[in-house]
N, C-alpha and C. Protein backbone atom coordinates (compact mmCIF):
# COMPACT_ATOMS: atom_id res chain seq x y z
N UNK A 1 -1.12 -6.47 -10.90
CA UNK A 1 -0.09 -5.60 -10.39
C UNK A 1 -0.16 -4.23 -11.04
N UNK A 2 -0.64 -3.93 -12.28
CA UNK A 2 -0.41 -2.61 -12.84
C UNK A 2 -1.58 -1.74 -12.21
N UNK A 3 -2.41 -2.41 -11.05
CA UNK A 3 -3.27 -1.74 -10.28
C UNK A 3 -2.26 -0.57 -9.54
N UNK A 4 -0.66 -0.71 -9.16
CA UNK A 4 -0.14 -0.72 -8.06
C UNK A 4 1.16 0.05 -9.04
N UNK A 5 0.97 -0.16 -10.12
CA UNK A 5 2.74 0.22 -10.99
C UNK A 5 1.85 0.79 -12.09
N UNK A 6 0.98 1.17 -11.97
CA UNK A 6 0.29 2.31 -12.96
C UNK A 6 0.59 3.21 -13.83
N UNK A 7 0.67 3.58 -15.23
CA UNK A 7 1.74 4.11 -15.96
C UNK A 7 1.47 5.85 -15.12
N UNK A 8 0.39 6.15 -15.22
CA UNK A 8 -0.12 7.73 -14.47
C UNK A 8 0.53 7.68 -13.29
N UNK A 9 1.24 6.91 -12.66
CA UNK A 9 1.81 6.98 -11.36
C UNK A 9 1.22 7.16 -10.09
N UNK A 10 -0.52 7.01 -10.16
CA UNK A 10 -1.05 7.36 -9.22
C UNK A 10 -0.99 7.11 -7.87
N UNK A 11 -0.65 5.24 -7.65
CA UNK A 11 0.30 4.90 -6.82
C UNK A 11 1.54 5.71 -6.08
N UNK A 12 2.00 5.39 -6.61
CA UNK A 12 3.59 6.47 -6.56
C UNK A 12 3.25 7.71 -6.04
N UNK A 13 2.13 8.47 -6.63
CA UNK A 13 1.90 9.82 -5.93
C UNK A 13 1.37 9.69 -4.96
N UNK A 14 0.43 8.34 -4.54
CA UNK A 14 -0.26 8.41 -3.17
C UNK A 14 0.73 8.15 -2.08
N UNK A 15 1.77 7.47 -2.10
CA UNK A 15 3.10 7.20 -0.99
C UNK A 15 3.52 8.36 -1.02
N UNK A 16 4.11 8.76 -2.15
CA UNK A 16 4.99 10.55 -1.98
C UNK A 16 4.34 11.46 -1.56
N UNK A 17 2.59 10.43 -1.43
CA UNK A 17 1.98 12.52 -0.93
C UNK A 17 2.28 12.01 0.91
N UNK A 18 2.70 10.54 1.35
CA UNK A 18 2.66 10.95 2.74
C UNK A 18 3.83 11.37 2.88
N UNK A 19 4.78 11.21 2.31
CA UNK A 19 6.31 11.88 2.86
C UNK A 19 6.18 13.61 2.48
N UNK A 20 5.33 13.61 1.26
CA UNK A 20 4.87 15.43 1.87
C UNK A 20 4.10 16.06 2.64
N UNK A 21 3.41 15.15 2.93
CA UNK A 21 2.18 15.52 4.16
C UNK A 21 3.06 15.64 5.44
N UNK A 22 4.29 14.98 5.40
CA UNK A 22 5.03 15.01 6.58
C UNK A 22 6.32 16.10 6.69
N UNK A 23 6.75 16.19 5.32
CA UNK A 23 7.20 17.41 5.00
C UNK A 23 6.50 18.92 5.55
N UNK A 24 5.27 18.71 5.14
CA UNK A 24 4.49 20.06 5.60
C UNK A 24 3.72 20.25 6.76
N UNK A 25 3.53 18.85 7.53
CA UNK A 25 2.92 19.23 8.76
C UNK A 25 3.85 18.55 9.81
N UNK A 26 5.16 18.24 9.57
CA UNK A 26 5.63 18.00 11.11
C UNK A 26 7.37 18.64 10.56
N UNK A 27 7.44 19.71 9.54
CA UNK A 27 8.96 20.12 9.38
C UNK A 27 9.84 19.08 8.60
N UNK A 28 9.14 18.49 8.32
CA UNK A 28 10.62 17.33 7.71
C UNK A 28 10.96 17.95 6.31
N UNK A 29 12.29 17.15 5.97
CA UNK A 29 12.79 17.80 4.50
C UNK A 29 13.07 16.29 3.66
N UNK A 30 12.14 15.34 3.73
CA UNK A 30 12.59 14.28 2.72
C UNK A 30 12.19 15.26 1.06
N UNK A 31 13.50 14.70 0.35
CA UNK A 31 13.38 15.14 -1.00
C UNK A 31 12.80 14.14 -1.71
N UNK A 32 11.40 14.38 -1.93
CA UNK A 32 10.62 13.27 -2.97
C UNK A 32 11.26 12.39 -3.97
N UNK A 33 12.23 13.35 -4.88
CA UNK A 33 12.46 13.04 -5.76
C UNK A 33 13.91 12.15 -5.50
N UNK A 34 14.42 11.55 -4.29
CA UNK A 34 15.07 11.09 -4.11
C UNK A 34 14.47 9.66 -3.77
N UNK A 35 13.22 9.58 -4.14
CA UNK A 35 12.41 8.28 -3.39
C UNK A 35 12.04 7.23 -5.05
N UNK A 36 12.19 6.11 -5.17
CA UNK A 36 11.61 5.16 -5.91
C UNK A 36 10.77 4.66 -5.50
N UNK A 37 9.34 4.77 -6.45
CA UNK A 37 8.38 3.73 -6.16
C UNK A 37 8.46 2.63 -6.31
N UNK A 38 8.53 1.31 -5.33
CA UNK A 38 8.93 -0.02 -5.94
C UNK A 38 7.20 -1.08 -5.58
N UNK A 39 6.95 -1.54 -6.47
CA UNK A 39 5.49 -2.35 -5.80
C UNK A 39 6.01 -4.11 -5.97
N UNK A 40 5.45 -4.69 -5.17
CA UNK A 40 5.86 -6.13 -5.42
C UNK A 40 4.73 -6.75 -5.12
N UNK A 41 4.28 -7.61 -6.14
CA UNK A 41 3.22 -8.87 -5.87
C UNK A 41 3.47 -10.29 -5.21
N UNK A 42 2.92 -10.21 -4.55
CA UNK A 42 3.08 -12.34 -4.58
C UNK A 42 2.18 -12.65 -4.40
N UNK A 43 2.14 -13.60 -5.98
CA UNK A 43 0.66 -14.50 -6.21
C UNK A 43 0.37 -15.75 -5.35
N UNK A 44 1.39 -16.09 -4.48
CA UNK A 44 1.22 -17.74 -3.22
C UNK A 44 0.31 -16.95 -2.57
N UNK A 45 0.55 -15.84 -2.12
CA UNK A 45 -0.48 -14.99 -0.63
C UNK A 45 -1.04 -13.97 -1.23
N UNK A 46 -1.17 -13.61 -1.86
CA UNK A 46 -2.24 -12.66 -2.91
C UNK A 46 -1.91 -10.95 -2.07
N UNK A 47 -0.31 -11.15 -2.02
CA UNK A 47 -0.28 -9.79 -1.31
C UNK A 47 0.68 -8.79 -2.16
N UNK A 48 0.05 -7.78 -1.77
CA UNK A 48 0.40 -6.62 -3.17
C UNK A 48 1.35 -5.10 -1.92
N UNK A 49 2.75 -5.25 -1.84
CA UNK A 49 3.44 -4.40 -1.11
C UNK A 49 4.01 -3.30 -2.45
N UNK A 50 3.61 -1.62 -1.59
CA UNK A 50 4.42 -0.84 -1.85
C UNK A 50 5.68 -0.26 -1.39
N UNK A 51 6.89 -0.13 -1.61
CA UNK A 51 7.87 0.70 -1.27
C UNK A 51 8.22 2.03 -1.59
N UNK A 52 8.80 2.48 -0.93
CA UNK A 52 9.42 4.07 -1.31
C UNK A 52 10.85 3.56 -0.75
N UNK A 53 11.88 3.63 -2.06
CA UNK A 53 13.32 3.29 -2.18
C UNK A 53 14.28 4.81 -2.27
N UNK A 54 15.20 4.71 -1.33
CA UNK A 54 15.71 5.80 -1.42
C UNK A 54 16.92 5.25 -2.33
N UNK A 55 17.22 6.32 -3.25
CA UNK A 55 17.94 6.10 -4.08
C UNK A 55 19.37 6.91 -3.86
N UNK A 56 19.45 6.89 -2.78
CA UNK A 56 20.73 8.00 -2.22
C UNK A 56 21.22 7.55 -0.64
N UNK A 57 22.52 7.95 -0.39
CA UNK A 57 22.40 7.60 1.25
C UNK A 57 22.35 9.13 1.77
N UNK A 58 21.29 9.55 2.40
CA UNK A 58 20.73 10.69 2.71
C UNK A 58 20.16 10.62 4.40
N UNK A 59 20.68 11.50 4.86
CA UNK A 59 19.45 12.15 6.59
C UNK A 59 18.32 12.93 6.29
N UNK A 60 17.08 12.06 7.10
CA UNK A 60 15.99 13.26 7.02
C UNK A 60 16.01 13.93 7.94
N UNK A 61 15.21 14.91 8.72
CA UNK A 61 15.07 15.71 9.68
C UNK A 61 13.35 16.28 9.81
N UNK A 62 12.94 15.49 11.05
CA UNK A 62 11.73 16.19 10.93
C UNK A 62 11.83 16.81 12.45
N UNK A 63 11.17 18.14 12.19
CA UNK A 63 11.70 19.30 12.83
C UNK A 63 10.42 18.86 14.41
N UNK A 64 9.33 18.68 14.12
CA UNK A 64 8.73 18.64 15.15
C UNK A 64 8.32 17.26 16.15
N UNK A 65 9.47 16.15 15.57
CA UNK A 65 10.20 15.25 16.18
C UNK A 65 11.37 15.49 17.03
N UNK A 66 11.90 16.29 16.67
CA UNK A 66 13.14 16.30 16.69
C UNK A 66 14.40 15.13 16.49
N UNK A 67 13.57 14.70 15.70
CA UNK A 67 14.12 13.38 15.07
C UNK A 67 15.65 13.42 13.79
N UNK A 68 16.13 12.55 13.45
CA UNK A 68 17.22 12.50 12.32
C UNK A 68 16.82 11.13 11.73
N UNK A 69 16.76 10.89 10.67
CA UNK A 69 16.57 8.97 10.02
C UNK A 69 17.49 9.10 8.90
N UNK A 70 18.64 8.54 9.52
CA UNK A 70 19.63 8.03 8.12
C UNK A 70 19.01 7.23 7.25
N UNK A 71 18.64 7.25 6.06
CA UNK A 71 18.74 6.03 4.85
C UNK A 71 20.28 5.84 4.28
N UNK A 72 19.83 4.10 4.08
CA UNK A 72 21.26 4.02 2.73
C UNK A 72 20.91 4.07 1.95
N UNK A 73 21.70 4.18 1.02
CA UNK A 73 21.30 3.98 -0.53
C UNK A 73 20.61 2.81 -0.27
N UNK A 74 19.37 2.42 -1.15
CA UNK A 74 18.68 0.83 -1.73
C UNK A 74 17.94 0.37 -0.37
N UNK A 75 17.50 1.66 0.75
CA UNK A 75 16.88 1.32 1.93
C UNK A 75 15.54 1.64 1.30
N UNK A 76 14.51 0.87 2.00
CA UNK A 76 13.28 1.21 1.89
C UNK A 76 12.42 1.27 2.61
N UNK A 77 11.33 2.11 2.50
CA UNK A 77 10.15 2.61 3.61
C UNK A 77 8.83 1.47 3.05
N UNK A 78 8.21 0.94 3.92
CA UNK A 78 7.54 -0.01 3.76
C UNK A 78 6.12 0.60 4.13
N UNK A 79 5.77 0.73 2.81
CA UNK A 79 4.66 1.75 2.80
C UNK A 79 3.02 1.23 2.57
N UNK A 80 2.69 0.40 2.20
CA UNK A 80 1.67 -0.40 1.62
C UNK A 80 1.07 -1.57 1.57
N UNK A 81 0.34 -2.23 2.52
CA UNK A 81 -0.33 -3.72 1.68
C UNK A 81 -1.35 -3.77 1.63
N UNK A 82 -1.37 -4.66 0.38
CA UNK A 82 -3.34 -4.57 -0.05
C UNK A 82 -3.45 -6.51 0.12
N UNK A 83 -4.21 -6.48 0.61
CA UNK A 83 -4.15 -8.26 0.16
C UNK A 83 -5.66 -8.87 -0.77
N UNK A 84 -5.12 -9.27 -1.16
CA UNK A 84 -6.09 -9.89 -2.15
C UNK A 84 -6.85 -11.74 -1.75
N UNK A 85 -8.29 -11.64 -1.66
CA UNK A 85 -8.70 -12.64 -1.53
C UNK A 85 -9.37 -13.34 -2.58
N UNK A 86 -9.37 -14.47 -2.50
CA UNK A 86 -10.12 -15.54 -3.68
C UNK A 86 -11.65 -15.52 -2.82
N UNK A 87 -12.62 -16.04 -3.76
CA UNK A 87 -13.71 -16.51 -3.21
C UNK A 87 -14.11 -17.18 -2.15
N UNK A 88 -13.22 -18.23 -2.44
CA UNK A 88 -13.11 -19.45 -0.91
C UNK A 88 -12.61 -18.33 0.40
N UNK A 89 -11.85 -17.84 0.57
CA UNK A 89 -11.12 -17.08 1.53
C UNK A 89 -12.12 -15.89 2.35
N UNK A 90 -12.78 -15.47 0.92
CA UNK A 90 -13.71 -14.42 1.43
C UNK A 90 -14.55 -15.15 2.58
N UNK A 91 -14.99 -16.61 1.97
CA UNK A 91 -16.28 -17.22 2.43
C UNK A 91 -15.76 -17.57 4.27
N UNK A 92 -14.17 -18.49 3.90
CA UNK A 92 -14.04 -18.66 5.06
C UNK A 92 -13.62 -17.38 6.56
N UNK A 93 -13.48 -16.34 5.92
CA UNK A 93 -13.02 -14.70 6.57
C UNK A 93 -14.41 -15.07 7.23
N UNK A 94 -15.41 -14.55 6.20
CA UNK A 94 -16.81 -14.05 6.93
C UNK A 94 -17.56 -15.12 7.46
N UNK A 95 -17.31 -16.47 7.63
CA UNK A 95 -17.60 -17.73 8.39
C UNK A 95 -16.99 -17.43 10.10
N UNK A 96 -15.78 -17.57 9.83
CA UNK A 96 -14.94 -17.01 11.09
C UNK A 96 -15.50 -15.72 12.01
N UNK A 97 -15.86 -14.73 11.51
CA UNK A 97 -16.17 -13.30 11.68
C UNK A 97 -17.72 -13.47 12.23
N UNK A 98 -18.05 -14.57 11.92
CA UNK A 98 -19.69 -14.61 12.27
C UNK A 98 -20.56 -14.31 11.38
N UNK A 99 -20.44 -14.28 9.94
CA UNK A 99 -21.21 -13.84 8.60
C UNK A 99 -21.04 -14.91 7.86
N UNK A 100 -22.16 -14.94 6.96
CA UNK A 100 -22.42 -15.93 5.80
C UNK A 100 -22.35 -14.88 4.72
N UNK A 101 -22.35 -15.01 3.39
CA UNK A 101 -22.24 -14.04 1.63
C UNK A 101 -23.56 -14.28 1.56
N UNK A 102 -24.01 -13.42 1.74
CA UNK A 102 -25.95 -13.68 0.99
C UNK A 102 -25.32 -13.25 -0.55
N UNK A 103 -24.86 -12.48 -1.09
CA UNK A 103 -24.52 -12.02 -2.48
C UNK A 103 -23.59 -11.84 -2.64
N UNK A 104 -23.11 -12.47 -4.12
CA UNK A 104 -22.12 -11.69 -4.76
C UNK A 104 -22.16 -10.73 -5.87
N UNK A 105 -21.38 -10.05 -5.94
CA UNK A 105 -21.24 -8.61 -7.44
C UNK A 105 -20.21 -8.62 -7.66
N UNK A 106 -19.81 -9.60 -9.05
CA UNK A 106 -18.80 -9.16 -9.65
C UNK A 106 -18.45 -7.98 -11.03
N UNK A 107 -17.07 -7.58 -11.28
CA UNK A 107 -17.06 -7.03 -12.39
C UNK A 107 -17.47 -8.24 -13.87
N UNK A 108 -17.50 -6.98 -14.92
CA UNK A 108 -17.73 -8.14 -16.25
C UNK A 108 -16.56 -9.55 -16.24
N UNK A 109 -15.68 -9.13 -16.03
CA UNK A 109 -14.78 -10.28 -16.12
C UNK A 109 -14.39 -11.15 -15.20
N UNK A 110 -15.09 -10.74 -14.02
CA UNK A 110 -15.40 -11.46 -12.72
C UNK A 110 -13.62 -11.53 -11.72
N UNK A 111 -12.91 -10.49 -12.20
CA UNK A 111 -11.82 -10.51 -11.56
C UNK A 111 -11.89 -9.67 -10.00
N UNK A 112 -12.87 -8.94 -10.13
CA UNK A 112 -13.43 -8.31 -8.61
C UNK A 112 -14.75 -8.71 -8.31
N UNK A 113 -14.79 -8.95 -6.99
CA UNK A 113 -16.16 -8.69 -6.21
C UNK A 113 -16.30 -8.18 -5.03
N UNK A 114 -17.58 -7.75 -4.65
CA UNK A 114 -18.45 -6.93 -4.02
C UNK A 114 -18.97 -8.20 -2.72
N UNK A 115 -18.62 -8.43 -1.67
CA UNK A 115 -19.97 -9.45 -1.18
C UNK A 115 -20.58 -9.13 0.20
N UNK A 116 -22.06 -8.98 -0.07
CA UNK A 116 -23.06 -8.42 0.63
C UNK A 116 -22.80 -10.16 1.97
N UNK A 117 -22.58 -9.31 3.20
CA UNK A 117 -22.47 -10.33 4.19
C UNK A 117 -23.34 -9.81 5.21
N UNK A 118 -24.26 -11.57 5.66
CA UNK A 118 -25.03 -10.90 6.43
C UNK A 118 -24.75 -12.46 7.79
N UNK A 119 -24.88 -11.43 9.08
CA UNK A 119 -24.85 -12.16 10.12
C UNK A 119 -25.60 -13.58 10.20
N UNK A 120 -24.41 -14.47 11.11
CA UNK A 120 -25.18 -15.71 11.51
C UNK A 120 -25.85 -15.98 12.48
């Protein structure tokens, strides 16, 4: 999880850069700094969700919508999933898909891999 809750916040800045990307290319006025980064893991389904929590009950306005989006306080924008697979999962994905793993590449500690899939 600290892939995702990173002390540098890099996370956090990649969600806030789309609510400024939207700020600056379609008129909107969300105030960043009114947003919480929230990340949540679950290790049953190996799925890794980000949020952006508004910490205020606030209206946005994006101008070239002509849109309005009330938040409440403790509402959240559902911004992120990464899912994470085990070995077995990979194998049975690329079984399904029509591929066999000719290789794997893991890191030193074998908590990531790389797998070279080649058609059946």
């Amino acid at each position: 999880m600290a892939a995702y809750n990173d002390p540098q916040g890099v996370t956090r800045e990649f969600n806030l850069n789309l609510l400024r990307r939207i700020n600056r290319e379609l008129g909107a006025d969300f105030d960043l700094t009114a947003f919480r980064h929230y990340p949540v893991y679950n290790p049953l389904t190996g799925d890794m969700k980000s949020y952006l929590v508004s910490e205020k009950q606030q209206t946005v306005h994006i101008e070239a919508l002509e849109l309005e989006i009330p938040f409440r306080k403790w509402e959240a924008i559902d911004m992120e999933l990464s899912k994470k697979y085990d070995r077995n999962e990979i194998v049975w994905l690329a079984e399904y898909a029509g591929f066999e793993a000719e290789q794997w590449f893991f890191d030193e500690k074998e908590y990531f891999t790389d797998a070279l899939l080649r058609a059946i």
